[in-house]
C-alpha atoms as a PDB file:
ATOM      1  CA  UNK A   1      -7.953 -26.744   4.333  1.00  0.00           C
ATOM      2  CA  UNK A   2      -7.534 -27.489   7.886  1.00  0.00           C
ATOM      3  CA  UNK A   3     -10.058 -30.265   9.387  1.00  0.00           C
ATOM      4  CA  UNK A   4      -9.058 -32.046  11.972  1.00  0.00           C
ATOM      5  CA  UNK A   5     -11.266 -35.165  13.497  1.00  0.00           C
ATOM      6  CA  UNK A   6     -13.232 -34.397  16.674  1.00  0.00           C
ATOM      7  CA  UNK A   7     -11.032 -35.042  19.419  1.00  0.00           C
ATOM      8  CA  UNK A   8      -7.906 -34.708  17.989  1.00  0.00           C
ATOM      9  CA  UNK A   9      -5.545 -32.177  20.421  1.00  0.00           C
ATOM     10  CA  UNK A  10      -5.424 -28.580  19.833  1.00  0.00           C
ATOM     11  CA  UNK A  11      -2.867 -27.445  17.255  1.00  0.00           C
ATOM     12  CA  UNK A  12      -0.883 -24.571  18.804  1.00  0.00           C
ATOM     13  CA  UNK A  13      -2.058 -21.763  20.054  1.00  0.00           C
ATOM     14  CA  UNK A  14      -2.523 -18.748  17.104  1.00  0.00           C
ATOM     15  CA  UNK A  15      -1.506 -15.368  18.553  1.00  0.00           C
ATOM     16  CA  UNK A  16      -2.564 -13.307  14.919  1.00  0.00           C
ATOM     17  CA  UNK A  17      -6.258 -14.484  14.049  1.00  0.00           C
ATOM     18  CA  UNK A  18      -8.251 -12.639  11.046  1.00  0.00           C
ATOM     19  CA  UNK A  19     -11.755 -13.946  10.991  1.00  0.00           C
ATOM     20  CA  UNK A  20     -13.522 -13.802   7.573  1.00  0.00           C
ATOM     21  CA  UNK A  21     -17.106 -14.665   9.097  1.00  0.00           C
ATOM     22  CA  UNK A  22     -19.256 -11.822  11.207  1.00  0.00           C
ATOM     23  CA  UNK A  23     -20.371 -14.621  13.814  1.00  0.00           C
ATOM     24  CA  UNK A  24     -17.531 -16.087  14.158  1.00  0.00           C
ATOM     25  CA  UNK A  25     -15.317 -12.951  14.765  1.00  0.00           C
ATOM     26  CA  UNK A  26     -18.246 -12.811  17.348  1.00  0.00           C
ATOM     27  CA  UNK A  27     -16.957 -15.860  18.750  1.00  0.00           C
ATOM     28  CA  UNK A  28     -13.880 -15.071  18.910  1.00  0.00           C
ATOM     29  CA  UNK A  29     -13.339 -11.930  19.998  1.00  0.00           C
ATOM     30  CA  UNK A  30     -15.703 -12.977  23.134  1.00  0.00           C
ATOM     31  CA  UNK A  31     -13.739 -15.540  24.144  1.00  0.00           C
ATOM     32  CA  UNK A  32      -9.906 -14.121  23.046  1.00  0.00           C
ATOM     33  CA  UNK A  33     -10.085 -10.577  22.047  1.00  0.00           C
ATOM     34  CA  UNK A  34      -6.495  -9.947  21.519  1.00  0.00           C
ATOM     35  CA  UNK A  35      -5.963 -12.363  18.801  1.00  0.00           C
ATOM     36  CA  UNK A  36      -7.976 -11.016  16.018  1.00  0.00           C
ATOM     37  CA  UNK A  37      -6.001  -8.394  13.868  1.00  0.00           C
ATOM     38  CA  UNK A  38      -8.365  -8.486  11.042  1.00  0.00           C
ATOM     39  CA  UNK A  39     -12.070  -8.604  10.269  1.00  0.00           C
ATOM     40  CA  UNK A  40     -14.556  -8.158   7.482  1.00  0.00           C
ATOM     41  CA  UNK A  41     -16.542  -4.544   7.026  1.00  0.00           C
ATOM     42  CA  UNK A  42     -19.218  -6.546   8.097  1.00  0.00           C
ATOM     43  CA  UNK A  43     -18.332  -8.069  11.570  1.00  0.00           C
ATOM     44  CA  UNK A  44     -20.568  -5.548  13.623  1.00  0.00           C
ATOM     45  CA  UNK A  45     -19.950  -7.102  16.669  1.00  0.00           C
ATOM     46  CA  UNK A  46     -18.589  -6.449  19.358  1.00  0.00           C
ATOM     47  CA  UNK A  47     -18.992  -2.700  18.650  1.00  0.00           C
ATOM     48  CA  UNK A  48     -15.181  -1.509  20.278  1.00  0.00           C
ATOM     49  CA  UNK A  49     -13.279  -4.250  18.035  1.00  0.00           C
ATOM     50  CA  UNK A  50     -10.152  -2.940  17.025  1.00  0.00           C
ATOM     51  CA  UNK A  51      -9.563  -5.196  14.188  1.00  0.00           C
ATOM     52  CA  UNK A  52      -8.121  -4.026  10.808  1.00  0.00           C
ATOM     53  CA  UNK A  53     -10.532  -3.951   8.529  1.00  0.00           C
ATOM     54  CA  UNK A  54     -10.064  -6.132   5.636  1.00  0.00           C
ATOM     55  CA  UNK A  55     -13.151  -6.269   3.026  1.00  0.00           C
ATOM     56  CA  UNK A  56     -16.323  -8.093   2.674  1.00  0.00           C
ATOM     57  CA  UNK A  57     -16.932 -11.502   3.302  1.00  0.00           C
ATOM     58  CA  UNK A  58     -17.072 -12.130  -0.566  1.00  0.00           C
ATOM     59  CA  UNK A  59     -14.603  -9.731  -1.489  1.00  0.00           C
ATOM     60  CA  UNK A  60     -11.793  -9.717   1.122  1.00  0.00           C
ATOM     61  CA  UNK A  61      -8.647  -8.056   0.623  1.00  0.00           C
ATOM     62  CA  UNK A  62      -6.478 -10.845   0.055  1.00  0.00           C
ATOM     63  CA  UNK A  63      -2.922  -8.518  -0.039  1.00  0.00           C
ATOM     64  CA  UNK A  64      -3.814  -7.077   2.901  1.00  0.00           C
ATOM     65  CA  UNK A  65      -4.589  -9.955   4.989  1.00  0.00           C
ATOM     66  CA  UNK A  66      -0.953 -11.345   3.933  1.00  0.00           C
ATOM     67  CA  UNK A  67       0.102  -8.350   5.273  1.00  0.00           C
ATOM     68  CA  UNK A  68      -1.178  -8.700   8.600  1.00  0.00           C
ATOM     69  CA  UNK A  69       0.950 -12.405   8.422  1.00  0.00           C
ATOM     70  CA  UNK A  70      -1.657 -14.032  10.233  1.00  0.00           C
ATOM     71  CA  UNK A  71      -1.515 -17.691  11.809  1.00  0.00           C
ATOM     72  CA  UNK A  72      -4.922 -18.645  10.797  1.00  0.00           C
ATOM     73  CA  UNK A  73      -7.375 -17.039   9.126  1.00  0.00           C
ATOM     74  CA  UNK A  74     -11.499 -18.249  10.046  1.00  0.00           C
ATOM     75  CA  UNK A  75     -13.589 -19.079   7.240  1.00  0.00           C
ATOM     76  CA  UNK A  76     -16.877 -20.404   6.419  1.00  0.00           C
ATOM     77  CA  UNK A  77     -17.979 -22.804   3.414  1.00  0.00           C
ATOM     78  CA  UNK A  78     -21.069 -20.963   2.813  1.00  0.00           C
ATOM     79  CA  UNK A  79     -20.155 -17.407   3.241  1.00  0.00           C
ATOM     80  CA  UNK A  80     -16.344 -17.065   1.939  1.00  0.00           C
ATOM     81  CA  UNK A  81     -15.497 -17.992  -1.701  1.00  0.00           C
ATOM     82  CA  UNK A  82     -12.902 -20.952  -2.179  1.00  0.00           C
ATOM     83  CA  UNK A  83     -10.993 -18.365  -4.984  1.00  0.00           C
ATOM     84  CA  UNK A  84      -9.667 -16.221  -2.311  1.00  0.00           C
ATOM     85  CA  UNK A  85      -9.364 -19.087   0.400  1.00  0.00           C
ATOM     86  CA  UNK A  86      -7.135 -20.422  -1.931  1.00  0.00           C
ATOM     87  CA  UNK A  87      -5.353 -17.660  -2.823  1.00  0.00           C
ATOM     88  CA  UNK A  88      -4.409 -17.084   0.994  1.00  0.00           C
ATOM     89  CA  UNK A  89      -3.518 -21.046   1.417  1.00  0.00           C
ATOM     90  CA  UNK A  90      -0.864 -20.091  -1.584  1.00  0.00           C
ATOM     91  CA  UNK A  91       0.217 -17.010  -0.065  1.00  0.00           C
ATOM     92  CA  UNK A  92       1.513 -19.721   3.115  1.00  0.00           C
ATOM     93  CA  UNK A  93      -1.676 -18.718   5.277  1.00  0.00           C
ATOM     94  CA  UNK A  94      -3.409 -21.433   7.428  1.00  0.00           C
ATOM     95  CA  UNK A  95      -7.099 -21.288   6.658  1.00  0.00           C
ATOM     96  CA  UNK A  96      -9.527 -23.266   9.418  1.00  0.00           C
ATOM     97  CA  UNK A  97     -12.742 -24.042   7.453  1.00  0.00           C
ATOM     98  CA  UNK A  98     -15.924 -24.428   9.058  1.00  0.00           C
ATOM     99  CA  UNK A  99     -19.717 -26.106   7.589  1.00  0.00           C
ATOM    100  CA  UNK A 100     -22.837 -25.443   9.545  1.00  0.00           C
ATOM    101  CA  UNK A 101     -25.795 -26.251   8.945  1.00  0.00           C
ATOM    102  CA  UNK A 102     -27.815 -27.132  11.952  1.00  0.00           C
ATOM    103  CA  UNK A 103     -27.666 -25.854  15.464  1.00  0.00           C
ATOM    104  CA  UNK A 104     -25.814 -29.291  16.896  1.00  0.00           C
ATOM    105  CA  UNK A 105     -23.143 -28.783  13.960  1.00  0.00           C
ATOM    106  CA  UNK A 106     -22.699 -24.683  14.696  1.00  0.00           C
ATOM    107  CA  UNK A 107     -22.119 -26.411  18.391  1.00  0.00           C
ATOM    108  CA  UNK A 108     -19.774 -28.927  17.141  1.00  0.00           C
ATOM    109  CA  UNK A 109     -17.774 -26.583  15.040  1.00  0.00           C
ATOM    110  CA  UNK A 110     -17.158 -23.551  17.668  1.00  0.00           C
ATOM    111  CA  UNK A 111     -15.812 -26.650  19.782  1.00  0.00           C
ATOM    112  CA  UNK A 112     -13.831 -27.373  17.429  1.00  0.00           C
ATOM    113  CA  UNK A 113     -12.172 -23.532  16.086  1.00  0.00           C
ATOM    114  CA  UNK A 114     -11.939 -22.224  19.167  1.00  0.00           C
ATOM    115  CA  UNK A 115     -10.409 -25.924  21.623  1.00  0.00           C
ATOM    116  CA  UNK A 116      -8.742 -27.700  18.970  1.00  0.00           C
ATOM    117  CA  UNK A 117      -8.224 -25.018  16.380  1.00  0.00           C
ATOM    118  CA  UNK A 118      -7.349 -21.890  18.716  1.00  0.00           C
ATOM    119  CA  UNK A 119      -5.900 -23.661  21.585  1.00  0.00           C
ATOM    120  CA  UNK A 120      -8.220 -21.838  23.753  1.00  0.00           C
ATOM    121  CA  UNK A 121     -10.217 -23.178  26.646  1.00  0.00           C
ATOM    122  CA  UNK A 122     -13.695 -23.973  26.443  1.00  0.00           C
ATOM    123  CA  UNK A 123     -15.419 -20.522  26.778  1.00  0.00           C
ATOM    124  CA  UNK A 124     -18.648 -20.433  29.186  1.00  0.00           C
ATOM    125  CA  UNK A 125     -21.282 -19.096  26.799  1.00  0.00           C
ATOM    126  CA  UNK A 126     -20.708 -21.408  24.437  1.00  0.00           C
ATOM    127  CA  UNK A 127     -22.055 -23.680  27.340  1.00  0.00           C
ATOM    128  CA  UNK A 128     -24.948 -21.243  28.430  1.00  0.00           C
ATOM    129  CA  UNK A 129     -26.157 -21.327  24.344  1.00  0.00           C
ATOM    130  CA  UNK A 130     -26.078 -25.440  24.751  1.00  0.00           C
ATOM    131  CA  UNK A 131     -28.442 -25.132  27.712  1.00  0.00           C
ATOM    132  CA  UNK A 132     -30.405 -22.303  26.520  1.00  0.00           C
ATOM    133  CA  UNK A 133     -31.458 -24.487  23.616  1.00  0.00           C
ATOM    134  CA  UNK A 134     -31.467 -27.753  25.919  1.00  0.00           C
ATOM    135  CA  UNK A 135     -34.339 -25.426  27.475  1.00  0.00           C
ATOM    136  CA  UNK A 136     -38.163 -28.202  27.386  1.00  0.00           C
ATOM    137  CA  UNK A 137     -40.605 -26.845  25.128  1.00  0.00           C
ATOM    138  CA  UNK A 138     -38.681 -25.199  22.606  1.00  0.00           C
ATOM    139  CA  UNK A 139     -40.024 -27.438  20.212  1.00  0.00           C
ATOM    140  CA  UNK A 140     -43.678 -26.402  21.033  1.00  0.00           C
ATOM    141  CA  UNK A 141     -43.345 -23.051  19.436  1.00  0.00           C
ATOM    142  CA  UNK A 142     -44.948 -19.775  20.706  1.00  0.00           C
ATOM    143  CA  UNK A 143     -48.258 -20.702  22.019  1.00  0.00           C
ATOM    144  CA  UNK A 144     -47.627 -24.275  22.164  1.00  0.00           C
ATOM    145  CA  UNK A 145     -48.755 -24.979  18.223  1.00  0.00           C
ATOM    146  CA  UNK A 146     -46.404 -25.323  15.354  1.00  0.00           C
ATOM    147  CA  UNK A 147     -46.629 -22.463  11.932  1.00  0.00           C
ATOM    148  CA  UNK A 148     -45.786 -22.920   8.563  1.00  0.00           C
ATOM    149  CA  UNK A 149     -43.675 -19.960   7.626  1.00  0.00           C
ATOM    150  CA  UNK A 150     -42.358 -18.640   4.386  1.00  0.00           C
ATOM    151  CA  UNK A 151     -39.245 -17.235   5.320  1.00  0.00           C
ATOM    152  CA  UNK A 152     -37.637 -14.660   2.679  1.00  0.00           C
ATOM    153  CA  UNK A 153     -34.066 -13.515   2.735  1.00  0.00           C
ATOM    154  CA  UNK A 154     -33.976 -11.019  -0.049  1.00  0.00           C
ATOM    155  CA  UNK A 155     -36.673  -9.074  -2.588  1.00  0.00           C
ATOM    156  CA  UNK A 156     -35.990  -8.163  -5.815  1.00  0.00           C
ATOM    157  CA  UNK A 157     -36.066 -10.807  -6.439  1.00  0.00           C
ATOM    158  CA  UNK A 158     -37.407 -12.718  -3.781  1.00  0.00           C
ATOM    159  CA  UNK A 159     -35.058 -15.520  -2.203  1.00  0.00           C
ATOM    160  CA  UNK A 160     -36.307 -17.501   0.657  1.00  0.00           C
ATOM    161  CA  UNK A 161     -35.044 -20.368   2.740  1.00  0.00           C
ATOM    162  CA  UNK A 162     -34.689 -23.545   0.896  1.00  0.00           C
ATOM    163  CA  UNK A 163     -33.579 -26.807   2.043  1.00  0.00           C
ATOM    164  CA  UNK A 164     -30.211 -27.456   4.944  1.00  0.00           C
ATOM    165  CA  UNK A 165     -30.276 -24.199   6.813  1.00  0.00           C
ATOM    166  CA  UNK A 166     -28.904 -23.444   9.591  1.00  0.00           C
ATOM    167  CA  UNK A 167     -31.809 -20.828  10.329  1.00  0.00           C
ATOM    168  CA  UNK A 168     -34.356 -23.596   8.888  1.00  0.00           C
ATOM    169  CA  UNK A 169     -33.399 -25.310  12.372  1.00  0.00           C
ATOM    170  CA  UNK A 170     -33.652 -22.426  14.290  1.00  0.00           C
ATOM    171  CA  UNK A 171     -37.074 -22.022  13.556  1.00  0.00           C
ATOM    172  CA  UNK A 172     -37.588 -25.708  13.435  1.00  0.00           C
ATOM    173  CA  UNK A 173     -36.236 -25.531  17.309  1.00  0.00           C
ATOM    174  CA  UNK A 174     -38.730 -22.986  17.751  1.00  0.00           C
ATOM    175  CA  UNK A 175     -41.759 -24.336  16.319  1.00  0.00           C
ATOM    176  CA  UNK A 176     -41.780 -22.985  13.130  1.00  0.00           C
ATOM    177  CA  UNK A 177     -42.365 -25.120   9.886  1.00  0.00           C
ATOM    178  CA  UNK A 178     -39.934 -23.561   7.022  1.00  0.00           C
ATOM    179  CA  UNK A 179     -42.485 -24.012   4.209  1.00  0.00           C
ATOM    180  CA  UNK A 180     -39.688 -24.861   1.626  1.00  0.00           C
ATOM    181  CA  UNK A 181     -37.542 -26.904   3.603  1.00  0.00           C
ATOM    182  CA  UNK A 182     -37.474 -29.678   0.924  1.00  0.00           C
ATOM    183  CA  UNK A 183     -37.143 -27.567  -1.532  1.00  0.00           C
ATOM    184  CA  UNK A 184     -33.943 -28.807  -4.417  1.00  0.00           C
ATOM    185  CA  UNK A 185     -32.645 -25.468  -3.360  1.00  0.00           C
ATOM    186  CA  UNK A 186     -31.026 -24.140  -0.165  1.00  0.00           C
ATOM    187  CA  UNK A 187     -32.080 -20.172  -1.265  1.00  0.00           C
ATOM    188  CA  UNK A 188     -34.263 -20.423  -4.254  1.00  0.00           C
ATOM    189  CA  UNK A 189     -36.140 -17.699  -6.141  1.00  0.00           C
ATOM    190  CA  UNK A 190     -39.424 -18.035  -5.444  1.00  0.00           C
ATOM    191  CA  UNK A 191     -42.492 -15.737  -7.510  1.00  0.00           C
ATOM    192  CA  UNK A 192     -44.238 -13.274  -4.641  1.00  0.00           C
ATOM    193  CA  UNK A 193     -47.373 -14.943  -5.955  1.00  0.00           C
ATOM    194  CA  UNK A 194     -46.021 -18.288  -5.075  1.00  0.00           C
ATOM    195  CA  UNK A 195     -45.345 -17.490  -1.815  1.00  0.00           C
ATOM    196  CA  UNK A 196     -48.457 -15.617  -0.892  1.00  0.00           C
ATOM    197  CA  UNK A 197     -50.333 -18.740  -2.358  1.00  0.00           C
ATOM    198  CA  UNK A 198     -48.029 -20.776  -0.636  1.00  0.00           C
ATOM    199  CA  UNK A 199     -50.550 -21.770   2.727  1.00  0.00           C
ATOM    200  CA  UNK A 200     -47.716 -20.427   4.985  1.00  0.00           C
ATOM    201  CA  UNK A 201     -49.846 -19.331   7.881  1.00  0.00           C
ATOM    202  CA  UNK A 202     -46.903 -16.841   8.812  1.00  0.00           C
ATOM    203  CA  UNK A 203     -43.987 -14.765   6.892  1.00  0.00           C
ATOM    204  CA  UNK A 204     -41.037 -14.576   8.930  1.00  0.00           C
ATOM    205  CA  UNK A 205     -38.904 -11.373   7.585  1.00  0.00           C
ATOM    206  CA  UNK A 206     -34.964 -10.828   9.355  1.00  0.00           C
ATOM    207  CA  UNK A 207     -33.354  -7.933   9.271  1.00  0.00           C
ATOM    208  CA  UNK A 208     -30.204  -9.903   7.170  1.00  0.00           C
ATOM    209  CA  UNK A 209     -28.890 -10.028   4.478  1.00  0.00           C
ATOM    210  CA  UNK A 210     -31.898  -8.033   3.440  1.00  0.00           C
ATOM    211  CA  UNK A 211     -33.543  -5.401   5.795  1.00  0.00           C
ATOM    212  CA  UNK A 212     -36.377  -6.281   6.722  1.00  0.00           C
ATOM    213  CA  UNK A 213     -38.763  -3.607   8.644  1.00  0.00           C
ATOM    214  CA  UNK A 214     -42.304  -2.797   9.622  1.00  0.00           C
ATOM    215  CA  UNK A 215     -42.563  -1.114   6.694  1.00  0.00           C
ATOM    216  CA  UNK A 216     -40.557  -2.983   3.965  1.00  0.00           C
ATOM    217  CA  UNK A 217     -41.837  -6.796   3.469  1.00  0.00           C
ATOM    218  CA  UNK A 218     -44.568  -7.158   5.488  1.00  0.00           C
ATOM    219  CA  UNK A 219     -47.143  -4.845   2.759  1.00  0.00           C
ATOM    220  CA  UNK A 220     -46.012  -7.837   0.722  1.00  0.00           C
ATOM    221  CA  UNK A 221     -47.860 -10.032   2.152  1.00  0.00           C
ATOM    222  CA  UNK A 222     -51.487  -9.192   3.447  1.00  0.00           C
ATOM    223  CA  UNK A 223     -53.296 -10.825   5.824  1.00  0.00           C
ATOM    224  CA  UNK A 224     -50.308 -13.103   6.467  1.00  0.00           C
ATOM    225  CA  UNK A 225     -49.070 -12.321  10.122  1.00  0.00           C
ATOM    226  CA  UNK A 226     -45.323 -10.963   9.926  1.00  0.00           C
ATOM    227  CA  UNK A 227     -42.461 -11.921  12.062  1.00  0.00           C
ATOM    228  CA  UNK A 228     -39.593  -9.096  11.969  1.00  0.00           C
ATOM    229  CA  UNK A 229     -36.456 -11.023  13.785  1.00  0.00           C
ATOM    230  CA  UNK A 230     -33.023 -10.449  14.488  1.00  0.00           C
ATOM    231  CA  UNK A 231     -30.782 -11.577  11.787  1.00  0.00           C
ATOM    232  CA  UNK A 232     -27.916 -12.245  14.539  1.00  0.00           C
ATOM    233  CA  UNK A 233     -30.131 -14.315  16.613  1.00  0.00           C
ATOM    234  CA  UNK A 234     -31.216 -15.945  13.723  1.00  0.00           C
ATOM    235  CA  UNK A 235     -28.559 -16.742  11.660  1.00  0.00           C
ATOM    236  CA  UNK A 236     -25.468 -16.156  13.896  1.00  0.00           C
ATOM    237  CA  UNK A 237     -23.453 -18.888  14.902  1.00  0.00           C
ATOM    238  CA  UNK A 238     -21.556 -17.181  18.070  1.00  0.00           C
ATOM    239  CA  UNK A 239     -22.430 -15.895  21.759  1.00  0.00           C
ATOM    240  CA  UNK A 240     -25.813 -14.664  20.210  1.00  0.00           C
ATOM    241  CA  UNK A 241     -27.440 -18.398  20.716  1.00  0.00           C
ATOM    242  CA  UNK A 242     -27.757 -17.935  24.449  1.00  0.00           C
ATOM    243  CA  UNK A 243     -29.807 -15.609  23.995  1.00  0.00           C
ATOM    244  CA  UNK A 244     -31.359 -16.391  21.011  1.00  0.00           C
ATOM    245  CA  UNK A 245     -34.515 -18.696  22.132  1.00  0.00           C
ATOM    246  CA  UNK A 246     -35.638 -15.855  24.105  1.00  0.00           C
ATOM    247  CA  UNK A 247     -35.390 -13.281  21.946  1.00  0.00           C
ATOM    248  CA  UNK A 248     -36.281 -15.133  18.753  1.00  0.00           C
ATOM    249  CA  UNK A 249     -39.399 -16.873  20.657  1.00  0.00           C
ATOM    250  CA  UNK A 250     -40.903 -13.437  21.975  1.00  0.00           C
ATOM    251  CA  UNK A 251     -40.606 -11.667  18.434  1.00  0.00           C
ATOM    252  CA  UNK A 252     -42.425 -14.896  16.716  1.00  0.00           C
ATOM    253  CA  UNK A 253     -44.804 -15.185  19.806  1.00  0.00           C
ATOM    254  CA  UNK A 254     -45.900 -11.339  18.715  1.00  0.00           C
ATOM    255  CA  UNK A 255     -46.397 -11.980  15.285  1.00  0.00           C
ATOM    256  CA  UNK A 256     -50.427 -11.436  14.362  1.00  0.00           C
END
């Protein structure tokens, strides 16, 4: 696993990058477009990426990423499974790891892949997202009061947003209380009773993992205003944050 120490100089520069994280192709490709040969099924953005195609983010197609002899392959601790990291660090593959958990940290490590890992320079959205979130009263919330959400992520079963998320502080950024932020559990299962008994004062349903829409999630919970919010905005660690206040703030600031 390659993790070098903040500040340390940037390794050389990778011409053959396969990206095994949807935000972080993002990233990439927005910054240095002709490095990444590979991608996951599910790196939607941008929509004209060439990439080969090379799996899920779970199941990735270990063969044929050797086959694309990449220089480094981008990973995530959360959403790629150690199995096939390590199966590509055996196969002689560079693998650049990356945590994130907070906003400040997703800041900290896109510093970090794309100066010191990549060997590119710094991009300039990555500094329009710092000052988009720098932004006064983005704590305040829509309508200058804080809400206790309930925040699912999947149904059948239901799976909400536990403790250490880096969508938790989104939200938190934004004025929104995650109701089981100190929960044991970073995704727990939580009953649909519970969580309409819960005294959330607001149900904030993404459209990822799980699609969420006006008419699947919010029937769920009546009476509870729902908040239906871009999953990239909310959960996307990549060019998507400069915009994401905004964006995020306006859906939540609509919720009734």
């Amino acid at each position: 696993m390659i993790r070098p120490q903040p500040g340390t100089a940037a390794r050389a520069a990778a011409r053959r990058v396969v990206s095994l994280v949807p935000s972080l192709t993002e990233a990439v490709a927005a910054t240095a477009p002709g490095l990444l040969v590979g991608a996951t099924d599910w790196c939607s953005h941008p929509a004209e990426l060439a990439a080969e195609r090379i799996g899920g983010t779970k199941n990735p197609d270990v063969e044929r990423i050797v086959a694309l002899a990449p220089e480094l392959v981008i990973a995530n601790e959360e959403e790629n499974r150690e199995p096939d990291l390590a199966a590509l660090r055996a196969a002689g593959i560079d693998v650049w790891v990356t945590e994130i958990r907070d906003l400040d940290q997703a800041f900290h490590e896109l510093r970090r892949l794309l100066v010191n890992g990549l060997g590119l320079p710094r991009p300039t959205w990555l500094d329009a997202a710092e000052r988009a979130w720098r932004a006064p009263g983005l704590a305040a919330g829509p309508g200058g009061r804080e809400r206790t959400a309930v925040v699912p992520v999947w149904r059948r079963p239901w799976m909400v947003l536990g403790r250490d998320t880096f969508a938790g502080d989104v939200l938190a950024r934004l004025g929104v209380r995650n109701r089981y932020a100190d929960h044991a559990e970073r995704y727990p299962r939580i009953p649909l009773a519970e969580l309409r008994a819960s005294g959330a004062d607001l149900v904030v349903l993404p459209d990822e993992p799980y699609r969420f829409t006006a008419d699947d999630g919010p029937e769920a919970f009546p009476g509870l205003p729902a908040a239906l919010l871009s999953g990239r905005h909310l959960t996307w660690y990549g060019p998507s944050l400069a915009s994401a206040p905004d964006v995020l703030g306006r859906a939540l600031a609509q919720a009734r």
